[in-house]
Protein backbone atom coordinates (compact mmCIF):
# COMPACT_ATOMS: atom_id res chain seq x y z
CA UNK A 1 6.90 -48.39 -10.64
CA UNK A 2 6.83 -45.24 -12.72
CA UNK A 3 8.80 -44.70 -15.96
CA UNK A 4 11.29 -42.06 -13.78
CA UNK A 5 11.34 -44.89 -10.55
CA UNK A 6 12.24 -47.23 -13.55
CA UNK A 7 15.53 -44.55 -14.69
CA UNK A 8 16.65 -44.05 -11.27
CA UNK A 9 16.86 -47.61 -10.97
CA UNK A 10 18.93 -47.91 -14.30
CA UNK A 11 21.41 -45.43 -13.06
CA UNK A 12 21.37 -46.99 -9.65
CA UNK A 13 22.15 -50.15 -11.74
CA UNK A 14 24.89 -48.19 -13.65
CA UNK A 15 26.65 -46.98 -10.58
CA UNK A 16 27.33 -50.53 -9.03
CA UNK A 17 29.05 -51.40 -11.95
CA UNK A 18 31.14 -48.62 -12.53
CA UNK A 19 30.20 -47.25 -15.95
CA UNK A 20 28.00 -44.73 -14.75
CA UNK A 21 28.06 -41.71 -17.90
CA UNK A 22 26.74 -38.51 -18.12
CA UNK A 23 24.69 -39.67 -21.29
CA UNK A 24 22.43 -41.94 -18.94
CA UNK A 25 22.42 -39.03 -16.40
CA UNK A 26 21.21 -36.94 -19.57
CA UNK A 27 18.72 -39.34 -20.80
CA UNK A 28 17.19 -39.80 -17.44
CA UNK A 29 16.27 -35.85 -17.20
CA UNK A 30 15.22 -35.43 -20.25
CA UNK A 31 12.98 -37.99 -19.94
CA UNK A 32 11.86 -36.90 -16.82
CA UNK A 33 11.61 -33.37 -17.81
CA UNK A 34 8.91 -34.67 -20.40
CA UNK A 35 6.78 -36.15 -17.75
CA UNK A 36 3.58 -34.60 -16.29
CA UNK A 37 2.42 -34.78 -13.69
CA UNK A 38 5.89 -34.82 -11.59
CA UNK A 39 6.29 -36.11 -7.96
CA UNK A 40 8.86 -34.25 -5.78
CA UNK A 41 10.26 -37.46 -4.10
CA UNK A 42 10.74 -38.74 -7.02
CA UNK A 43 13.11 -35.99 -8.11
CA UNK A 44 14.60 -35.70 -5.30
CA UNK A 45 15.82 -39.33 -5.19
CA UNK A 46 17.23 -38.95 -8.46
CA UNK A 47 19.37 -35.65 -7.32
CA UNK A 48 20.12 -37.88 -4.86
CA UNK A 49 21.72 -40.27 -6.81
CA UNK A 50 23.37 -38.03 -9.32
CA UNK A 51 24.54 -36.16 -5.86
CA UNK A 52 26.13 -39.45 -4.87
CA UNK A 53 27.61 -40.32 -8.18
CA UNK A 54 28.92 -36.45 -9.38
CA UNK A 55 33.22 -37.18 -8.67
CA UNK A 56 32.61 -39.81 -11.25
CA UNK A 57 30.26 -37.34 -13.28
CA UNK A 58 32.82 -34.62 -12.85
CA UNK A 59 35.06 -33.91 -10.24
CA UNK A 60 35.03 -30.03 -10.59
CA UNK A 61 30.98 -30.07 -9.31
CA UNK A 62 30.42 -29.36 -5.39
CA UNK A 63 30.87 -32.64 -3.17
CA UNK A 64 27.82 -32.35 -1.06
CA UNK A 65 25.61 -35.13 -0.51
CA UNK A 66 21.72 -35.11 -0.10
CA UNK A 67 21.17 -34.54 3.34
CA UNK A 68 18.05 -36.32 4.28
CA UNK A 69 18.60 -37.51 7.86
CA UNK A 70 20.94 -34.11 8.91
CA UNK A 71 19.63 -31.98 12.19
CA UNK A 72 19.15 -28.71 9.88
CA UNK A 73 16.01 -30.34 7.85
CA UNK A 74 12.88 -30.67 9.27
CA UNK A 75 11.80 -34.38 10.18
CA UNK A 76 9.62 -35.54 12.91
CA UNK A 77 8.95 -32.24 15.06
CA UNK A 78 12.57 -31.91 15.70
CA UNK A 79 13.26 -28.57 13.89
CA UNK A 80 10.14 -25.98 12.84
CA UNK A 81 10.28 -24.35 9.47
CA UNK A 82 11.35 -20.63 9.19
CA UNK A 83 9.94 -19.20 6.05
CA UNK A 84 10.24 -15.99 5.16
CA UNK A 85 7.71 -14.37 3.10
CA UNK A 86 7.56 -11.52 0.60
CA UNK A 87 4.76 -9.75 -0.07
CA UNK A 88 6.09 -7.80 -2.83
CA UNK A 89 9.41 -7.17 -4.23
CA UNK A 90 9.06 -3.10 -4.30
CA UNK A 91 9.12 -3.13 -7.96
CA UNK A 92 6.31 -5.50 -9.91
CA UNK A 93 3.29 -6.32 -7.71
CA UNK A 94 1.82 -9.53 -8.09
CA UNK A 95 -1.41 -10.22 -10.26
CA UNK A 96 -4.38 -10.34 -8.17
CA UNK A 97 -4.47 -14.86 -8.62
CA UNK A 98 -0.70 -14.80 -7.10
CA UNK A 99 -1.40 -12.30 -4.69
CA UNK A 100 -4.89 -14.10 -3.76
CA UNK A 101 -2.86 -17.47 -3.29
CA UNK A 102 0.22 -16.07 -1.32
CA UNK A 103 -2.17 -14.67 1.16
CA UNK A 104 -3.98 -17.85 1.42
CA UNK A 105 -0.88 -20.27 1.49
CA UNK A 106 0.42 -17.99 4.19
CA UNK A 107 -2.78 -17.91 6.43
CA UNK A 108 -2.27 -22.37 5.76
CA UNK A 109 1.04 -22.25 6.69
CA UNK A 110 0.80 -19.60 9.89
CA UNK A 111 -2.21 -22.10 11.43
CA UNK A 112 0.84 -24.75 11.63
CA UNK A 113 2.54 -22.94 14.43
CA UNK A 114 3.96 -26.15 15.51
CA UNK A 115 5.67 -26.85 12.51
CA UNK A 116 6.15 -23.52 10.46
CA UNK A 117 7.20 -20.27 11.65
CA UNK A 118 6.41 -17.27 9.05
CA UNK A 119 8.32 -14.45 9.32
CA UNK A 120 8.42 -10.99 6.93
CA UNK A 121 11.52 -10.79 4.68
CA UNK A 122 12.02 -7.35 3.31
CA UNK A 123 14.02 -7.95 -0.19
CA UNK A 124 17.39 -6.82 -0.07
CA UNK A 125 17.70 -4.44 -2.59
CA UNK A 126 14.91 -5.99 -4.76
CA UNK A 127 14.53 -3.47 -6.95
CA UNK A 128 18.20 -1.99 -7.54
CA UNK A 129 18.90 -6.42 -8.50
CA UNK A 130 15.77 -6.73 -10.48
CA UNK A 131 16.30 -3.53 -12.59
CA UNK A 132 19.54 -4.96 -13.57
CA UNK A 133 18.74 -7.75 -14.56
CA UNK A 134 14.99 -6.82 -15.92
CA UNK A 135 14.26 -3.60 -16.34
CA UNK A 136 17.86 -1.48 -17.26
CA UNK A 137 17.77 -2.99 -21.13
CA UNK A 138 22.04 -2.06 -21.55
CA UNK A 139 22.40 -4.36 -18.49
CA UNK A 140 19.94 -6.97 -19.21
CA UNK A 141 21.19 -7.49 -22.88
CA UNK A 142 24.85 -7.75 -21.12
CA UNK A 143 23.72 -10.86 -19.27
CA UNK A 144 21.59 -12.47 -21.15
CA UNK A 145 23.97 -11.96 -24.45
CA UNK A 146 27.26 -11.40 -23.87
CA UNK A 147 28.36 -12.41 -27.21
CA UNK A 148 25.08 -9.74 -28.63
CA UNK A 149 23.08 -12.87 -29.59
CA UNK A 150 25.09 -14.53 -32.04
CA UNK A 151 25.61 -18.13 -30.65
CA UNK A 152 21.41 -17.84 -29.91
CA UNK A 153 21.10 -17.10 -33.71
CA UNK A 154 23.84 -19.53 -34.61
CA UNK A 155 22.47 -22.48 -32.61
CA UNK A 156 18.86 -20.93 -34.30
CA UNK A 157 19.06 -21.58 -37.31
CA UNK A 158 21.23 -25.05 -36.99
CA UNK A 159 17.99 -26.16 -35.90
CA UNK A 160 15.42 -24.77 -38.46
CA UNK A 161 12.99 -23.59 -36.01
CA UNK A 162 11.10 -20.73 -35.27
CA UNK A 163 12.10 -18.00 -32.42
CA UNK A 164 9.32 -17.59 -29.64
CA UNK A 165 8.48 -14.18 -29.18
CA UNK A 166 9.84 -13.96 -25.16
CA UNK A 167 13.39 -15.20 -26.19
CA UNK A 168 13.28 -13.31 -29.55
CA UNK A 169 12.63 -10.29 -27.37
CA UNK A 170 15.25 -11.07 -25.05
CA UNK A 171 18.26 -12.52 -26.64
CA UNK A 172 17.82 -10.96 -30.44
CA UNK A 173 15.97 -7.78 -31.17
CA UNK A 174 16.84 -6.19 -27.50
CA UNK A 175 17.96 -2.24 -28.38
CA UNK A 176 21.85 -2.16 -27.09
CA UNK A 177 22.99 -5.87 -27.14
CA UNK A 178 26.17 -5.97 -28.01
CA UNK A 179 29.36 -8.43 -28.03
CA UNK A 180 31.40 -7.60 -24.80
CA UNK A 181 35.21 -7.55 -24.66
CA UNK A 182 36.45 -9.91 -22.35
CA UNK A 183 37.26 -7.06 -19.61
CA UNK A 184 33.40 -6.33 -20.46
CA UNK A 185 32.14 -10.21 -19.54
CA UNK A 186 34.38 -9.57 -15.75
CA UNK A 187 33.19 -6.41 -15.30
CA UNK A 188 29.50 -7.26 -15.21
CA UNK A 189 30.07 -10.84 -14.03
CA UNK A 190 31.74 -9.06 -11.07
CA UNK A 191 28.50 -6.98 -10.74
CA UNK A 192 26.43 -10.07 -10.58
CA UNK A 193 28.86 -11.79 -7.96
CA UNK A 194 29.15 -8.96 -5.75
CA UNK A 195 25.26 -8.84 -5.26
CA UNK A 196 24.73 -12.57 -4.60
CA UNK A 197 27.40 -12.06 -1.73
CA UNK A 198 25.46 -8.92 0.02
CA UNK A 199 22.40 -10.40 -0.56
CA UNK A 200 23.21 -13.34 1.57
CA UNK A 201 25.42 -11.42 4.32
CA UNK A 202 22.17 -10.17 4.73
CA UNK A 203 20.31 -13.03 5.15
CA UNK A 204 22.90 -14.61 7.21
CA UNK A 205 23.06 -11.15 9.64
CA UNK A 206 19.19 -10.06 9.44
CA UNK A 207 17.26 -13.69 9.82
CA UNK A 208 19.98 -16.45 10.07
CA UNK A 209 17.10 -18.69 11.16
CA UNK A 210 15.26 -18.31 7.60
CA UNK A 211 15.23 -21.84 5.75
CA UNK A 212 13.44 -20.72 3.06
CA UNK A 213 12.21 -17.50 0.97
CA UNK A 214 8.27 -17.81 0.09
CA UNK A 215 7.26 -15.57 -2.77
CA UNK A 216 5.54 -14.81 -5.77
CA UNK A 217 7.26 -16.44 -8.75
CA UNK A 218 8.67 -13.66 -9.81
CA UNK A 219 12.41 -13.45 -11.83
CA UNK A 220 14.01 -12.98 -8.81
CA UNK A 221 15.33 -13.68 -6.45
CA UNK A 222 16.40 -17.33 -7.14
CA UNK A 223 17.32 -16.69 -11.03
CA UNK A 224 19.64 -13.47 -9.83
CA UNK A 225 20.98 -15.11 -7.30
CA UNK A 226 21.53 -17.80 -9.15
CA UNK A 227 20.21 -20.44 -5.80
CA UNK A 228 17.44 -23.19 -6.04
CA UNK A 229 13.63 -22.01 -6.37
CA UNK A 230 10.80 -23.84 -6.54
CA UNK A 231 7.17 -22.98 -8.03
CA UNK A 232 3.97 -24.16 -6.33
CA UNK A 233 1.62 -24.69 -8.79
CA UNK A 234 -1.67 -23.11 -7.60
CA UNK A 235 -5.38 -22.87 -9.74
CA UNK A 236 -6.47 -19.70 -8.79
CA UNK A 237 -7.36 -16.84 -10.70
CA UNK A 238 -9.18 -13.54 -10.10
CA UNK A 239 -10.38 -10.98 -12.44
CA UNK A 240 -8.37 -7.39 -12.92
CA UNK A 241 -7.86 -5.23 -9.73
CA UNK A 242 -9.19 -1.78 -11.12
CA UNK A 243 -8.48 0.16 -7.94
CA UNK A 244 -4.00 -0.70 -8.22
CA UNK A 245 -2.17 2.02 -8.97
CA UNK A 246 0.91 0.84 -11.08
CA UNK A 247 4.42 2.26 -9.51
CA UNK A 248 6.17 3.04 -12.73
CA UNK A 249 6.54 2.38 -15.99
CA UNK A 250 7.89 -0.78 -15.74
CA UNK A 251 5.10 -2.22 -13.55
CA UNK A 252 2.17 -0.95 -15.75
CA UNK A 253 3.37 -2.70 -18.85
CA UNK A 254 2.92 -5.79 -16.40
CA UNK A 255 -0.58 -4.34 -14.78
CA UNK A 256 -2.13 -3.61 -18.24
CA UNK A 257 -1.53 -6.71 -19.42
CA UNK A 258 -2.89 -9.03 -17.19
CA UNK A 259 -6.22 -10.38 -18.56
CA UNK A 260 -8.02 -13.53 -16.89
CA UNK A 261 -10.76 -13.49 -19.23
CA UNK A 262 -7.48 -13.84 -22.53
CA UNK A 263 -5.34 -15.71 -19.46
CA UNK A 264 -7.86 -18.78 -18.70
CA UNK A 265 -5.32 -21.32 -18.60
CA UNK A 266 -1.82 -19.44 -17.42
CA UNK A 267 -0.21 -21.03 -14.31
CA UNK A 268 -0.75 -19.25 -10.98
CA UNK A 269 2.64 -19.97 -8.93
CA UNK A 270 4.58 -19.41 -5.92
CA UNK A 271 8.08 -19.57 -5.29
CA UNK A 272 10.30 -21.21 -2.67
CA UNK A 273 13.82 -20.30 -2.37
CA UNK A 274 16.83 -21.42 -0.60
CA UNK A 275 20.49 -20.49 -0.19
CA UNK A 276 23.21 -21.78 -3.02
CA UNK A 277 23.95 -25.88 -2.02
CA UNK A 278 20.39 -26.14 -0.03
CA UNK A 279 18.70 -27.99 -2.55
CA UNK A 280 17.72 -30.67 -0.11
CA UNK A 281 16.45 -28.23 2.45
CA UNK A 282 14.20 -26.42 -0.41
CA UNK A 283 12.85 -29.90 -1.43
CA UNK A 284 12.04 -30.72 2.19
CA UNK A 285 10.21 -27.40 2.96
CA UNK A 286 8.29 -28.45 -0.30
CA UNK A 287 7.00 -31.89 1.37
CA UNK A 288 5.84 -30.56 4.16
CA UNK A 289 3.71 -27.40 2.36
CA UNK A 290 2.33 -29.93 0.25
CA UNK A 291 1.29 -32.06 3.12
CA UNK A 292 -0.14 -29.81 5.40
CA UNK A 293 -1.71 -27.15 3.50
């Protein structure tokens, strides 16, 4: 039994007896979050648990159960997969590894015709979300620091360590971040909430079949939209493609920066995505990529 088999036990244990706390709940994902290499199942039957256990946990958190055995997840032939895959976003095209993997995960997945069916998923309004989260720095800076950075640099230097570069960039020495009012916070929260809801009117309206998003791992959609993504972890890599032609700004700073020869050991990754509260489905879809492909 692994060390994370072992924890899921303990709060199994912990349950029965009705002193079940969020510190166990804590300790068990940390610990797990330190483990490599990490099984699916096995996180899944720990979600599972904490799924089962959350009114005691806190009664405010969504009372859905993990839905292993229900009609809308695939299990024995009795429902095919819809994935829907995105070639590109429209804004940042994928490195030539990612884009060399997507296109061989997706010829994998369209030879199960049985048991997957791939459609194409144009992004809705990809580039209009990823600009503002990404690319426009005023609105970026307004999301990621509300408060213009100062419980990142409070909480900073409480701990006496360094800043890494990426979150240095982001959440500290961004031109334009600034403390917002409250008004400020609801007017860009408001933003953020009225493009999760359009985006998934139109999934809902366009492919209400779609189970599942497949995708380069890019910062979208699942971070904007704030749903469940996964990353497939894939060892590919490919050297520079000299004949792209960036689409702006923003995507050359990407383009001229991709090096495999500097890059040897960087993670080449895809992305599944489901709707908010389909954590179970996502997991599923997961399973059976792994298995057949």
């Amino acid at each position: 039994m692994s060390i994370t088999e072992t924890s899921a036990e303990n709060l199994v244990v912990s349950r029965a007896a009705g002193d079940l706390t969020s510190t166990a709940v804590t300790n068990v994902l940390l610990r797990r979050a330190a483990i490599a290499p990490k099984e699916i199942r096995e996180d899944a039957n720990i979600v599972k648990i904490l799924l089962d256990a959350c009114v005691v946990l806190d009664p405010s958190l969504h009372q859905n159960s993990w839905r292993d055995n229900e009609p809308h997840i695939y299990r024995d032939r009795k429902k095919s997969i819809t994935v829907g895959l995105v070639w590109d976003d429209g804004v940042v095209k994928s490195t030539p590894p990612v884009a060399r993997a997507l296109q061989e995960t997706v010829e994998s997945l369209k030879a199960l015709s049985s048991d997957v069916e791939v459609i194409e998923w144009k992004p809705y309004q990809q580039r209009e979300g990823s600009e503002s989260l990404l690319a426009n720095i005023a609105m970026k800076t307004r999301f990621y620091t509300p408060d213009g950075g100062k419980a990142f640099a409070k909480n900073l230097a409480l701990s006496g360590g360094s800043c890494l570069p990426l979150l240095a960039c982001t959440l500290r020495d961004t031109h334009g971040a600034e403390e917002l009012i409250v008004h400020g916070v609801r007017e860009w929260t408001l933003k953020r909430e009225m493009f999760h809801y359009s985006y998934f009117q139109e999934w809902n309206s366009v492919a209400p079949e779609m189970d599942v998003i497949l995708c380069s791992a890019y910062s979208t959609p699942a971070p904007l939209l704030d749903t469940l993504g996964i990353h497939i972890h894939l060892g590919f890599r490919d050297a520079k493609d000299t004949t792209y032609m960036p689409r702006k700004e923003f995507n050359t700073w990407y383009h001229e920066h991709y090096d495999a020869r500097k890059q040897p050991d960087a993670p080449v990754c895809l992305h599944l995505v489901a709707k908010i509260f389909k954590d179970d489905k996502v997991v599923q879809v997961l399973e059976v990529v792994k298995e057949k492909i």
